[in-house]
C-alpha atoms as a PDB file:
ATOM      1  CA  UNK A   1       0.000   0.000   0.000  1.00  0.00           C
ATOM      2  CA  UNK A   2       1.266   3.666  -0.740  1.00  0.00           C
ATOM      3  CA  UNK A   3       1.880   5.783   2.300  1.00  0.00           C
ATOM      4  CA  UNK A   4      -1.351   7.516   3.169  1.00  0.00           C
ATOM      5  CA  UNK A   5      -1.733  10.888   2.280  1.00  0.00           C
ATOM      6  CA  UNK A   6      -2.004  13.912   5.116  1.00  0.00           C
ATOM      7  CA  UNK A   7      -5.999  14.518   4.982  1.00  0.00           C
ATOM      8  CA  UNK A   8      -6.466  10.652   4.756  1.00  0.00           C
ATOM      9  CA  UNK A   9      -4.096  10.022   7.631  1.00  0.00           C
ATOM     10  CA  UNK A  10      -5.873  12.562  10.157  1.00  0.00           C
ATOM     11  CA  UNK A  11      -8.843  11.740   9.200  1.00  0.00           C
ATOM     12  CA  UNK A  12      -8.795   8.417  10.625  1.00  0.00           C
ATOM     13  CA  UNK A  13      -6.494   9.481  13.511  1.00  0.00           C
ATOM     14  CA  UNK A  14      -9.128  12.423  14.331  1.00  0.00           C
ATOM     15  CA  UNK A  15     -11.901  10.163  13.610  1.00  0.00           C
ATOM     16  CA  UNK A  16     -11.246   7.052  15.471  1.00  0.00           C
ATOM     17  CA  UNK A  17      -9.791   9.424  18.704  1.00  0.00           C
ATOM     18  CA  UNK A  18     -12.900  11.338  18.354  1.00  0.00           C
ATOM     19  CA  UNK A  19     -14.949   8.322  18.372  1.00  0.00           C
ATOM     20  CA  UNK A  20     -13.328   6.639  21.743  1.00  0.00           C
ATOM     21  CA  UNK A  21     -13.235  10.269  23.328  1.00  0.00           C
ATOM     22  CA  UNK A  22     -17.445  10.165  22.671  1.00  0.00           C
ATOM     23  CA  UNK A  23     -17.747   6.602  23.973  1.00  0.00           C
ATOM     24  CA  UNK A  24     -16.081   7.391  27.055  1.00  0.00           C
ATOM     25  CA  UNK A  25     -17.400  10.431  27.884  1.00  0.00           C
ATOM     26  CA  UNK A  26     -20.797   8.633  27.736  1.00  0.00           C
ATOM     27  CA  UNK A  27     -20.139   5.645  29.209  1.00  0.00           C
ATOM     28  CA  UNK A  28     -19.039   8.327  32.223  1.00  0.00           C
ATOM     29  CA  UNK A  29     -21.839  10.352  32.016  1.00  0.00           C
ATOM     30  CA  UNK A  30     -24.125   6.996  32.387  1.00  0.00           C
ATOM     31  CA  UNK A  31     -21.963   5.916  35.001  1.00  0.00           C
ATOM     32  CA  UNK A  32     -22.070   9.444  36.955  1.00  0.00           C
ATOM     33  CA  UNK A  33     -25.903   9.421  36.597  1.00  0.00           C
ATOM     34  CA  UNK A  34     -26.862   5.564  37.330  1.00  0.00           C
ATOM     35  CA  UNK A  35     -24.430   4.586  39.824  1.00  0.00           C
ATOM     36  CA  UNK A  36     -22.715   7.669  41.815  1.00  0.00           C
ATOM     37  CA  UNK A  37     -25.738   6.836  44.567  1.00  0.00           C
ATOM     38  CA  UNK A  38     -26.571   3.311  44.014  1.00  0.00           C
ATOM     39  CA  UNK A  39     -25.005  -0.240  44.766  1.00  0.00           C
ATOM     40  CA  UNK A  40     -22.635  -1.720  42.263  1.00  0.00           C
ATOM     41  CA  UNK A  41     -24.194  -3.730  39.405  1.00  0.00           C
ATOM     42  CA  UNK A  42     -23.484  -6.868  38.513  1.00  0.00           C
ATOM     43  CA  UNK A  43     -23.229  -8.003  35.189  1.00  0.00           C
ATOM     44  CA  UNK A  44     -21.550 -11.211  34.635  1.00  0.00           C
ATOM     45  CA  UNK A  45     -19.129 -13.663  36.823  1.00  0.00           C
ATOM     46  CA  UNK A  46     -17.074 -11.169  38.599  1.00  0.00           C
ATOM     47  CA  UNK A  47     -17.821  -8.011  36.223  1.00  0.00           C
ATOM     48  CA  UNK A  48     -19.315  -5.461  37.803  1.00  0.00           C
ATOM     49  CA  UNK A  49     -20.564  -1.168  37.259  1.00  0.00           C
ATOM     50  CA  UNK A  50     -19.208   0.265  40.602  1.00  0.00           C
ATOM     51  CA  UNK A  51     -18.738   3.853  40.780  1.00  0.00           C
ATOM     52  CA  UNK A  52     -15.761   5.727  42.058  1.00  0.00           C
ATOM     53  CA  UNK A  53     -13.560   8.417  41.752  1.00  0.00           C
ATOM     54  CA  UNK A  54      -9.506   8.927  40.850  1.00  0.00           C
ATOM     55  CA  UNK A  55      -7.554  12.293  41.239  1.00  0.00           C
ATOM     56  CA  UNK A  56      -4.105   9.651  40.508  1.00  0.00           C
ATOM     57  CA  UNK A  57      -3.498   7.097  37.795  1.00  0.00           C
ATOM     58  CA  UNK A  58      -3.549   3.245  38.044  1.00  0.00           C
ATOM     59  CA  UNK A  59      -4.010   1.719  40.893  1.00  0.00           C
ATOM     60  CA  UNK A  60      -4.989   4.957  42.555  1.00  0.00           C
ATOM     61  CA  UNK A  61      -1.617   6.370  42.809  1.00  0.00           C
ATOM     62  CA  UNK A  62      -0.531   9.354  42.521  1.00  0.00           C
ATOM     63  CA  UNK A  63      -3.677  10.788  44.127  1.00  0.00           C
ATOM     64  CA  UNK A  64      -3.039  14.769  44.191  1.00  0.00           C
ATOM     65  CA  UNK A  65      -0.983  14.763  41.019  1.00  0.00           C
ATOM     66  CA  UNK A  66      -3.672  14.829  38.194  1.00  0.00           C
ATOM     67  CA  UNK A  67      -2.639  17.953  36.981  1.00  0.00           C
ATOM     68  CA  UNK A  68       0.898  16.264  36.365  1.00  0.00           C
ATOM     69  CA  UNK A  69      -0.488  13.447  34.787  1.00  0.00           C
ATOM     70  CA  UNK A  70      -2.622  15.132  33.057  1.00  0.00           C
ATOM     71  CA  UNK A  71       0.390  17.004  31.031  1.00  0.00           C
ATOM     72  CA  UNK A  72       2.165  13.890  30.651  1.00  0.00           C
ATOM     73  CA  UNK A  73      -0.936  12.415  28.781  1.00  0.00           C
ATOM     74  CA  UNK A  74      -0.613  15.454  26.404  1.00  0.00           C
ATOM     75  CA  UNK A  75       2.896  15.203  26.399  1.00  0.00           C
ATOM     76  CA  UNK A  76       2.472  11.883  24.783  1.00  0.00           C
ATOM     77  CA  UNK A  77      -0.865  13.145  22.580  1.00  0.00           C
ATOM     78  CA  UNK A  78       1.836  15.054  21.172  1.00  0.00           C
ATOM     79  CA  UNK A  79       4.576  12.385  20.471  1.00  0.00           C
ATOM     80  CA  UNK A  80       1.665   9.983  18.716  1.00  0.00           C
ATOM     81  CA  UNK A  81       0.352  13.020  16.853  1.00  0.00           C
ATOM     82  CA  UNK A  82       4.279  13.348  15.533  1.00  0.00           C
ATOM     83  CA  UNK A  83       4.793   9.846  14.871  1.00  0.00           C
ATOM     84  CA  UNK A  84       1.669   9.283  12.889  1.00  0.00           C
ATOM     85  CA  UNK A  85       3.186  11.771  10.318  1.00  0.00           C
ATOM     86  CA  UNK A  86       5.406   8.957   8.796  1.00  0.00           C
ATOM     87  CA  UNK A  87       2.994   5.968   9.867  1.00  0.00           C
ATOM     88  CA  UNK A  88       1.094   4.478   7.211  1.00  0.00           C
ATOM     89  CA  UNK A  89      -0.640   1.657   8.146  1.00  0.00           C
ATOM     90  CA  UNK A  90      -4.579   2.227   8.558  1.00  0.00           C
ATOM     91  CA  UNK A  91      -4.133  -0.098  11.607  1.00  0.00           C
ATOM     92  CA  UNK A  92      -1.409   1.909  12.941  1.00  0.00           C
ATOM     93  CA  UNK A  93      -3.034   4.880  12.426  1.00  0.00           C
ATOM     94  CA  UNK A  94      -6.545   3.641  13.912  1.00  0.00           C
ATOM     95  CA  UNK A  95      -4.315   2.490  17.211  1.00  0.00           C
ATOM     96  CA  UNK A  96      -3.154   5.682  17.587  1.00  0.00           C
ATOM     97  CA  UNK A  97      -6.465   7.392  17.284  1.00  0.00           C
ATOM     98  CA  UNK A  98      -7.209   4.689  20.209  1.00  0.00           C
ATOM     99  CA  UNK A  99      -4.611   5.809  21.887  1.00  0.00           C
ATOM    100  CA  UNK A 100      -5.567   9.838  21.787  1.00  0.00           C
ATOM    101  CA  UNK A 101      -8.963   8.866  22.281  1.00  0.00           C
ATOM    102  CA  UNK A 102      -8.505   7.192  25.708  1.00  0.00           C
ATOM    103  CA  UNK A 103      -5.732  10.070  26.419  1.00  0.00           C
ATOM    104  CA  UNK A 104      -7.952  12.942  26.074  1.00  0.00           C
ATOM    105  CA  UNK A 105     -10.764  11.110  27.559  1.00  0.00           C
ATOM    106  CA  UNK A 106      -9.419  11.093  30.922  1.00  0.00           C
ATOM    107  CA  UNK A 107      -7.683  14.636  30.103  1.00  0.00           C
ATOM    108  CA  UNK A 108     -11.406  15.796  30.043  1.00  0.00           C
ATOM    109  CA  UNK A 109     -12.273  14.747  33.679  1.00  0.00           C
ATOM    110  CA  UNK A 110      -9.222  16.340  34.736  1.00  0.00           C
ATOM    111  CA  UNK A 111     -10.148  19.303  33.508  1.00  0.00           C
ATOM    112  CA  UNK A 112     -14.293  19.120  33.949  1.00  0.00           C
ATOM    113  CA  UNK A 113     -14.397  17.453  36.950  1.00  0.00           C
ATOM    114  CA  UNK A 114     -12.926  19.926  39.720  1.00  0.00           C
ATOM    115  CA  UNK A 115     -13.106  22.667  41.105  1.00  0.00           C
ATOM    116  CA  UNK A 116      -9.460  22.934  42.831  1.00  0.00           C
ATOM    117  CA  UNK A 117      -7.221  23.876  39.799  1.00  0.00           C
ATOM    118  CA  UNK A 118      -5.831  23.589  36.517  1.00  0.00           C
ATOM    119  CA  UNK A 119      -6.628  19.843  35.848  1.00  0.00           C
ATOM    120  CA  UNK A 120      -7.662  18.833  39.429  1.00  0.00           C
ATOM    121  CA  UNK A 121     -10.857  16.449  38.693  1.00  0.00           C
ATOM    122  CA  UNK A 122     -11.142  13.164  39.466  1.00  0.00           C
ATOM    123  CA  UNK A 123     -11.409  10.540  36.696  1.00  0.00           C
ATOM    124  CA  UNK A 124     -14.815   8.458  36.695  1.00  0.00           C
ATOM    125  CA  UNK A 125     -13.887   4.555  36.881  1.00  0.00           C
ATOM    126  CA  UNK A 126     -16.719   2.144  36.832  1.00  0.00           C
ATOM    127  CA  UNK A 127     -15.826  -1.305  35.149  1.00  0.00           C
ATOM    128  CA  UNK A 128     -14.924  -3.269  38.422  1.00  0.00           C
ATOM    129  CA  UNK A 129     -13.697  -6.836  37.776  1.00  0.00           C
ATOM    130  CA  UNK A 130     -13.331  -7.185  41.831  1.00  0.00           C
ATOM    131  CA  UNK A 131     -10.140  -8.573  41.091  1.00  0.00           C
ATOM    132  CA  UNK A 132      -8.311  -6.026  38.971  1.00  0.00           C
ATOM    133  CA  UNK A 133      -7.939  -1.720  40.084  1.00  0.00           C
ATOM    134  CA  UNK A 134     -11.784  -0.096  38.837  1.00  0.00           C
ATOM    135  CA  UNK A 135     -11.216   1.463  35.128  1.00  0.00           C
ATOM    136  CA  UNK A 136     -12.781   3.431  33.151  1.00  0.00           C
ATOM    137  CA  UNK A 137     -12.906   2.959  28.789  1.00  0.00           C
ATOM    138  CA  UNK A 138     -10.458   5.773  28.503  1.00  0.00           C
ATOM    139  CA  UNK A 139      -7.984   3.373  30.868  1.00  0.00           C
ATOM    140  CA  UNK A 140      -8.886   0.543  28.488  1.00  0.00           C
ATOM    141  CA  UNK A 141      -8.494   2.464  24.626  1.00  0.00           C
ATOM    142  CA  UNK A 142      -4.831   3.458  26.399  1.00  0.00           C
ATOM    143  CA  UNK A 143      -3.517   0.128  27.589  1.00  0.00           C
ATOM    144  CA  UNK A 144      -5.087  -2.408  24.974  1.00  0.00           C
ATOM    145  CA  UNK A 145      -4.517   0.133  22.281  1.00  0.00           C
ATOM    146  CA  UNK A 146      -0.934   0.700  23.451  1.00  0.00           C
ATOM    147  CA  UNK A 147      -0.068  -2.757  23.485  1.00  0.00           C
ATOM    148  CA  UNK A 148      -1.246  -3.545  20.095  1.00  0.00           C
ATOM    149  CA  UNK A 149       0.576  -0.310  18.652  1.00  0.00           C
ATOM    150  CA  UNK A 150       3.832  -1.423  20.178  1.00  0.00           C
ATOM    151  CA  UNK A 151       2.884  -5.320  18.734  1.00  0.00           C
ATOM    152  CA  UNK A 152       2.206  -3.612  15.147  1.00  0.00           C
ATOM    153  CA  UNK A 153       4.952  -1.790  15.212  1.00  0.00           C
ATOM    154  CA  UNK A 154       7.551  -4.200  16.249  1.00  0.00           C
ATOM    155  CA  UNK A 155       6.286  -6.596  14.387  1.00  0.00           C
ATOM    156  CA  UNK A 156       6.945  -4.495  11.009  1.00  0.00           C
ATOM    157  CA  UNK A 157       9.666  -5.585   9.140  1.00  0.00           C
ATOM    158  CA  UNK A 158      12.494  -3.079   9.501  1.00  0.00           C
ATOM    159  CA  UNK A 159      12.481  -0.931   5.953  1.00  0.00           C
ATOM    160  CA  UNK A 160       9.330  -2.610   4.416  1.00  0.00           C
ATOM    161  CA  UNK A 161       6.615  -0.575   2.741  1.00  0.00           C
ATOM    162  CA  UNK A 162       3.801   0.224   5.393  1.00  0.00           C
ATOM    163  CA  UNK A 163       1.203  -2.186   5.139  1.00  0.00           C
ATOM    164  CA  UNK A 164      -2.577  -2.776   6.356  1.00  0.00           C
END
């Protein structure tokens, strides 16, 4: 395949990140609304909606440093934005949208849901697994979509033509 060209390659960057940053947002709102006052819900074996709140990162450390974390996540908005200039695989390119997506997703809590400074809000988790840290779809777009960018990528052959 021929290297994508610029308006093609945002386009599905833009478009898949703006598509995980909408999912999240409402999967948050939902979980805000249906389950800030109520008992968990269960759903199947040991998943479970449970609402709670985190002003850290995973596993709830960190607490008091969103606004740093909250730069780093841009910080590395910023790197993917750069690399997918000379990415072009359409799977590449949709991981990184993943990537942004779940990024800016919590990077919106941060900065919506506060009230004590620049990026101060909490992040709304709710997928509880009981035996895994609460998450949110944000948390999930990052570390699944992460992990299959780095597979992707390493598992291009070094010098070969980008490829679907």
């Amino acid at each position: 395949m021929a290297e994508r060209s610029g308006a093609g390659r945002w386009l599905i960057v833009a478009g898949t990140a703006a598509v995980v940053l909408l999912l999240d947002q409402l999967s948050k709102w939902w979980a805000t609304e249906r389950l800030r006052n109520a008992a968990p819900i269960d759903v199947v074996w040991t998943l479970r909606f449970n609402y709670a709140e985190n002003t850290g990162m995973a596993f709830s450390t960190g607490a008091g440093y969103g606004w740093l974390i909250g730069l780093i996540a841009c910080a590395i908005v910023g790197v993917l934005l750069v690399t997918a200039r000379t990415i072009g695989s359409r799977v590449q390119l949709v991981l990184i949208g993943v990537v942004i997506g779940g990024a800016l997703g919590n990077v919106v809590d941060r900065l919506t849901r506060g009230d004590g400074g620049f990026m101060s809000g909490a992040v709304v988790d709710f997928i509880d697994l009981q035996w895994w840290p609460i998450f949110n779809v944000a948390d999930a777009a990052v570390v699944v979509g992460g992990i299959l960018l780095a597979i992707s990528m390493l598992r291009a052959p070094e010098g070969a033509a980008p490829s679907d």
